[in-house]
N, C-alpha and C. Protein backbone atom coordinates (compact mmCIF):
# COMPACT_ATOMS: atom_id res chain seq x y z
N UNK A 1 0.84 -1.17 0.00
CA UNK A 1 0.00 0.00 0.00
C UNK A 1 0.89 1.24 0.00
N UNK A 2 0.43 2.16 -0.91
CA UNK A 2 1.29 3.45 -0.61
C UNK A 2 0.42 4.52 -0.34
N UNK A 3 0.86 5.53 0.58
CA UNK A 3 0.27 6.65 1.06
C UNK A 3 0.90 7.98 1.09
N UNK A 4 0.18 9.04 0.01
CA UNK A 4 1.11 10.38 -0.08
C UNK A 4 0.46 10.99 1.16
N UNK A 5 1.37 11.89 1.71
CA UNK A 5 0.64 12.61 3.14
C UNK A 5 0.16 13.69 2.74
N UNK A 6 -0.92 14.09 3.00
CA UNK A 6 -1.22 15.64 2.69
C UNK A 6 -0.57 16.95 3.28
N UNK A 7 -0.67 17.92 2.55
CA UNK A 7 -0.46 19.14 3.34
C UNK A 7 1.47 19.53 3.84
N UNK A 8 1.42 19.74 5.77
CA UNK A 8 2.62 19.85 6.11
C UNK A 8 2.81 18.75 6.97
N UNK A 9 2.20 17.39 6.45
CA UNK A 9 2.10 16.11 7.41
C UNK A 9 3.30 15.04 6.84
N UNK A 10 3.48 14.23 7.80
CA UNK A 10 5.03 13.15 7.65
C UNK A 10 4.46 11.92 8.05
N UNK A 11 5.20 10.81 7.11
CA UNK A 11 4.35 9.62 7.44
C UNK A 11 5.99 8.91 8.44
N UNK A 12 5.81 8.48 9.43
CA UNK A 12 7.08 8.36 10.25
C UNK A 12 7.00 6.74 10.69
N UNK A 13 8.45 6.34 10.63
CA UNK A 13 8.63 5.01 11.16
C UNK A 13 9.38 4.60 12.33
N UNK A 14 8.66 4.56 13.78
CA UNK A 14 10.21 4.58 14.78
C UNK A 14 10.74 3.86 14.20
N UNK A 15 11.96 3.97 15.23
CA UNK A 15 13.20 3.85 14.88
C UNK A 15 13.35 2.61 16.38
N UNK A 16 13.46 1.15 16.10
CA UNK A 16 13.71 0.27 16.95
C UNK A 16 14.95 0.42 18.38
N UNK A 17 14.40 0.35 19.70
CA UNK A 17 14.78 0.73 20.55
C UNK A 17 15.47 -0.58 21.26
N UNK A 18 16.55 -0.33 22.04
CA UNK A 18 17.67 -1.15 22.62
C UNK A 18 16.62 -2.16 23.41
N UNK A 19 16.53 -2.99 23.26
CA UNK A 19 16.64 -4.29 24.70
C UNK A 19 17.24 -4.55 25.50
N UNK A 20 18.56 -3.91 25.57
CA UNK A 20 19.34 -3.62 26.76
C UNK A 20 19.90 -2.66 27.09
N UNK A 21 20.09 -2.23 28.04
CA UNK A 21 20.77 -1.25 28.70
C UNK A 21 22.19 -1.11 28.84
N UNK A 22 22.68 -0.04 28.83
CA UNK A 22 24.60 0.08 28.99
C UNK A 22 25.00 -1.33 29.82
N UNK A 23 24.16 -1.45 30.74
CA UNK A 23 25.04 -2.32 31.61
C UNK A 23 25.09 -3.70 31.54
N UNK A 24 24.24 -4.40 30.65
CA UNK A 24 23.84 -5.56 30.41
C UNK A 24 22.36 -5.98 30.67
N UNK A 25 21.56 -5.18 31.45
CA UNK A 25 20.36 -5.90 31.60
C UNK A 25 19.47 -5.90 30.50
N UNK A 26 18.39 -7.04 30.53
CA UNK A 26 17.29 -6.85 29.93
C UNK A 26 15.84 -6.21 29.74
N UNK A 27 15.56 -5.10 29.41
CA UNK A 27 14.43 -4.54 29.06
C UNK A 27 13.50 -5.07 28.91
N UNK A 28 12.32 -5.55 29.71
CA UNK A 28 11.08 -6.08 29.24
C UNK A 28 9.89 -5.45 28.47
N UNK A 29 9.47 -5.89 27.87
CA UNK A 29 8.58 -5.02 26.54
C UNK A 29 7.44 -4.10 27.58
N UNK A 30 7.30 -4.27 28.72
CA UNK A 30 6.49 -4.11 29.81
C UNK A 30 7.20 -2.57 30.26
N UNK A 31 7.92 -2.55 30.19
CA UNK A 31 8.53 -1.39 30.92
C UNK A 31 9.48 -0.64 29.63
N UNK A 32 9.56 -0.81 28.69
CA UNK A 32 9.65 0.12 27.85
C UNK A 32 9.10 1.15 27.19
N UNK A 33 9.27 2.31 27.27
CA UNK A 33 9.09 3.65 26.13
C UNK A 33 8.78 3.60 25.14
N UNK A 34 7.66 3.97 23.83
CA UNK A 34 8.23 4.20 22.65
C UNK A 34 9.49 4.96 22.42
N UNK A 35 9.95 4.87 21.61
CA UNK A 35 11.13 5.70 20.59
C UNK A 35 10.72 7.16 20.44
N UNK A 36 11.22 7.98 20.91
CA UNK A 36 10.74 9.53 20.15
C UNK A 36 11.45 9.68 18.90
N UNK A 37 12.27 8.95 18.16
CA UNK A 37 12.81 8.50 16.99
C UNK A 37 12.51 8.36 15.91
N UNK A 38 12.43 8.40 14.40
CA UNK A 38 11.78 7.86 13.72
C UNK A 38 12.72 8.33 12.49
N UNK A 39 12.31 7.44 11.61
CA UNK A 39 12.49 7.34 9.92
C UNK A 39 11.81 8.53 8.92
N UNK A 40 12.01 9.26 8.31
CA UNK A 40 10.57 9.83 7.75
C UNK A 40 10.63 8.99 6.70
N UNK A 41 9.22 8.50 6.18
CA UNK A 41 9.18 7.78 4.64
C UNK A 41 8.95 8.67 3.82
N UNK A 42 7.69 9.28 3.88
CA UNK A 42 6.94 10.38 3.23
C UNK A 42 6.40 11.91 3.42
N UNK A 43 6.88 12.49 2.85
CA UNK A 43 6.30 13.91 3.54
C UNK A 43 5.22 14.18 1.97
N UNK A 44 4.71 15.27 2.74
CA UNK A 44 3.49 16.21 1.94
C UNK A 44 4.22 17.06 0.75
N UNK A 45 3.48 17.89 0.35
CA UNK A 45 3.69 19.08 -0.18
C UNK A 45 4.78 20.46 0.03
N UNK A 46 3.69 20.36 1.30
CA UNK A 46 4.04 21.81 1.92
C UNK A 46 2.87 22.12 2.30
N UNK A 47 3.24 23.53 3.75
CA UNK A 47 2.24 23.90 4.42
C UNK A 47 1.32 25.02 3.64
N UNK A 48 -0.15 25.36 3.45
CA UNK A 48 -0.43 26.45 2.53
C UNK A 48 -0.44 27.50 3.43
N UNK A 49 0.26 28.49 2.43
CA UNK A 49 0.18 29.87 3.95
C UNK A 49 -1.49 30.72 3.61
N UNK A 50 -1.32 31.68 4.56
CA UNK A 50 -2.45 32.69 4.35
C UNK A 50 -2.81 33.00 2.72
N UNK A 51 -1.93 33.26 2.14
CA UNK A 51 -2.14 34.31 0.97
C UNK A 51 -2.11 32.86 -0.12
N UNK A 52 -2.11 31.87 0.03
CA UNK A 52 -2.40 30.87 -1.28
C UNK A 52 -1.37 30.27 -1.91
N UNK A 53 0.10 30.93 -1.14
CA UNK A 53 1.45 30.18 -1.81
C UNK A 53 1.68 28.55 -0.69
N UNK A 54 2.47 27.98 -1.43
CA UNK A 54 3.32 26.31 -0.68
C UNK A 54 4.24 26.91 -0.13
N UNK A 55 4.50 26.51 1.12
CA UNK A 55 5.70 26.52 1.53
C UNK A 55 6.08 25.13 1.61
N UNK A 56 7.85 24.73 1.17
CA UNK A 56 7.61 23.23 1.00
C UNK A 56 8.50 22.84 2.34
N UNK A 57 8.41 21.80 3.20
CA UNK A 57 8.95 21.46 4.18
C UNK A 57 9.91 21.27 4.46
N UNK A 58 10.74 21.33 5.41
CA UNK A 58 12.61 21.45 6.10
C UNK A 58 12.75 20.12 5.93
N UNK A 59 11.59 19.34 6.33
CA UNK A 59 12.25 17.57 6.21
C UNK A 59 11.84 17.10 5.03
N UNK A 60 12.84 16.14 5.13
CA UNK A 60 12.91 15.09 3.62
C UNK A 60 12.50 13.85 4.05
N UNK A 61 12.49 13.01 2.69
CA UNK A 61 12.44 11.34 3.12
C UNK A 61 13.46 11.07 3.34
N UNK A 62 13.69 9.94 4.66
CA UNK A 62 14.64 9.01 4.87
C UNK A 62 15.52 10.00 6.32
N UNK A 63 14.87 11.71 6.58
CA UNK A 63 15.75 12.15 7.31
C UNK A 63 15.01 11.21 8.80
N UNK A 64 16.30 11.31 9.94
CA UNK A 64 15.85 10.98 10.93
C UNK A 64 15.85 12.30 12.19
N UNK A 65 14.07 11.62 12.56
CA UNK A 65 14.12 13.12 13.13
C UNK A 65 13.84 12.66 14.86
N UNK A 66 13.78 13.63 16.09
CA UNK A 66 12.90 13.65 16.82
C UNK A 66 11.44 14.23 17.23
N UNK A 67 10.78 13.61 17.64
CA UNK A 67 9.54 14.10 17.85
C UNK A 67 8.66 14.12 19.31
N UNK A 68 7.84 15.25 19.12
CA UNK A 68 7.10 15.08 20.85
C UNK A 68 6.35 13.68 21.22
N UNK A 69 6.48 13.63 22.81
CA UNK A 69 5.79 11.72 22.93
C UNK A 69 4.82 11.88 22.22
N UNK A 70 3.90 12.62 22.69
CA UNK A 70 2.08 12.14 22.30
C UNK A 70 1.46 12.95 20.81
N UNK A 71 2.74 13.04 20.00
CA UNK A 71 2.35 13.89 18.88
C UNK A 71 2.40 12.64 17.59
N UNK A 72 1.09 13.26 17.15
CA UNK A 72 0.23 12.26 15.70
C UNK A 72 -0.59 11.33 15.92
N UNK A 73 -0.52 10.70 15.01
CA UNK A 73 -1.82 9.38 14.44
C UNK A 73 -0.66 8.35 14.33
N UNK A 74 -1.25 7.22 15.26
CA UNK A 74 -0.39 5.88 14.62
C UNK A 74 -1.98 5.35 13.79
N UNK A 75 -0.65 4.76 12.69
CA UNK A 75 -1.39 3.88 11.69
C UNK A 75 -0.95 2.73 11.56
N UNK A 76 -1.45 1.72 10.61
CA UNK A 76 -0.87 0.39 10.46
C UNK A 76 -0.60 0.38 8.38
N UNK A 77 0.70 0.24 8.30
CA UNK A 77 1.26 0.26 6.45
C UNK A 77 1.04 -1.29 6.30
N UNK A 78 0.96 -2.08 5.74
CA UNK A 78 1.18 -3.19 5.45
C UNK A 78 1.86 -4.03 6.81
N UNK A 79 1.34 -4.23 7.66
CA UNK A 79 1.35 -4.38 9.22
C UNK A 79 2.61 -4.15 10.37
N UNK A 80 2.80 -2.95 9.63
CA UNK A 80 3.99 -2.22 10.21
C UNK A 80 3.43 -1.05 10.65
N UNK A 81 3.69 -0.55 12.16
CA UNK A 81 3.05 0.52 12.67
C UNK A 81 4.12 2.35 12.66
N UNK A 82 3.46 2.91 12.20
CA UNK A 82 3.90 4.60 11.53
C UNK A 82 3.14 5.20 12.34
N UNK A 83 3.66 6.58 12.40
CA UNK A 83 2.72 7.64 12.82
C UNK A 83 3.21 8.80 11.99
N UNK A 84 1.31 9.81 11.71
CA UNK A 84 1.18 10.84 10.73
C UNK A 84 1.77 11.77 11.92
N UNK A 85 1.99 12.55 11.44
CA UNK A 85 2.98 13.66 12.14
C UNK A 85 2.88 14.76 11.15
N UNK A 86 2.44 15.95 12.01
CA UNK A 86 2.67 17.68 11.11
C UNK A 86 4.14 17.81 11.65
N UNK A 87 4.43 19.08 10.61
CA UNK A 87 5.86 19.46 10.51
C UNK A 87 6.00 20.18 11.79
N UNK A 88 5.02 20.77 12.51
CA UNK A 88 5.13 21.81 13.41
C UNK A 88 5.55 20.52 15.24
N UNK A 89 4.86 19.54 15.14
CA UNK A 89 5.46 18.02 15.68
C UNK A 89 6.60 17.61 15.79
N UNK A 90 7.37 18.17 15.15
CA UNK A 90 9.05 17.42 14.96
C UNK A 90 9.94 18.24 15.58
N UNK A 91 10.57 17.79 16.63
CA UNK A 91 11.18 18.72 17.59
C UNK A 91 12.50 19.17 17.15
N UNK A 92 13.17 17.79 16.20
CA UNK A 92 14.71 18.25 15.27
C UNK A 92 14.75 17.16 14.30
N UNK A 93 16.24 17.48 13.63
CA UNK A 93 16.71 16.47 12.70
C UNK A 93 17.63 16.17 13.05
N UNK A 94 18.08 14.87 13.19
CA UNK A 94 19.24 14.05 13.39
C UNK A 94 20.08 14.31 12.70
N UNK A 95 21.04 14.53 12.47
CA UNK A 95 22.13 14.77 11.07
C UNK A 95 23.43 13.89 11.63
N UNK A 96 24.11 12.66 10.77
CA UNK A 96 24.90 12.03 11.53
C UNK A 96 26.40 11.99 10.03
């Protein structure tokens, strides 16, 4: 299935989180965090401003960004779980 995002929205993939800790222990799926992490796959357009022009968005596909905990829509892609995310949602870009 493919999905273009509308608007100034990001279709995002965490980014898989450690099972262990610096020191050796094991993380139980019970007591773990999501990832504030993620993949971008897909972005939009751009945001429309007041006056009728695109502005086109700072992120790309494939950048890795951070984002706020409780910000977007999780969805399910081909039974892999994403979340829609606006541009104004994304707290930075990873640059490595």
């Amino acid at each position: 299935m493919k999905i273009r995002p509308l608007q100034d929205r990001l279709i995002v993939k965490r980014v898989a989180e450690e099972n262990k800790t610096k020191g050796g222990l094991f993380i139980p799926d019970t007591a773990k965090e999501k990832p504030l992490e993620g993949k971008v796959v897909a972005v939009g357009n751009g945001k429309i401003l007041e006056d009728g022009k695109v502005r086109p968005l700072d992120i790309k596909a494939n950048d890795t960004i951070l984002f706020s905990k409780y910000a977007g829509t999780e969805i399910k892609i081909d039974g892999e779980e994403h979340l829609i995310l606006r541009e104004e949602d994304v707290l930075g870009v990873i640059e490595k």
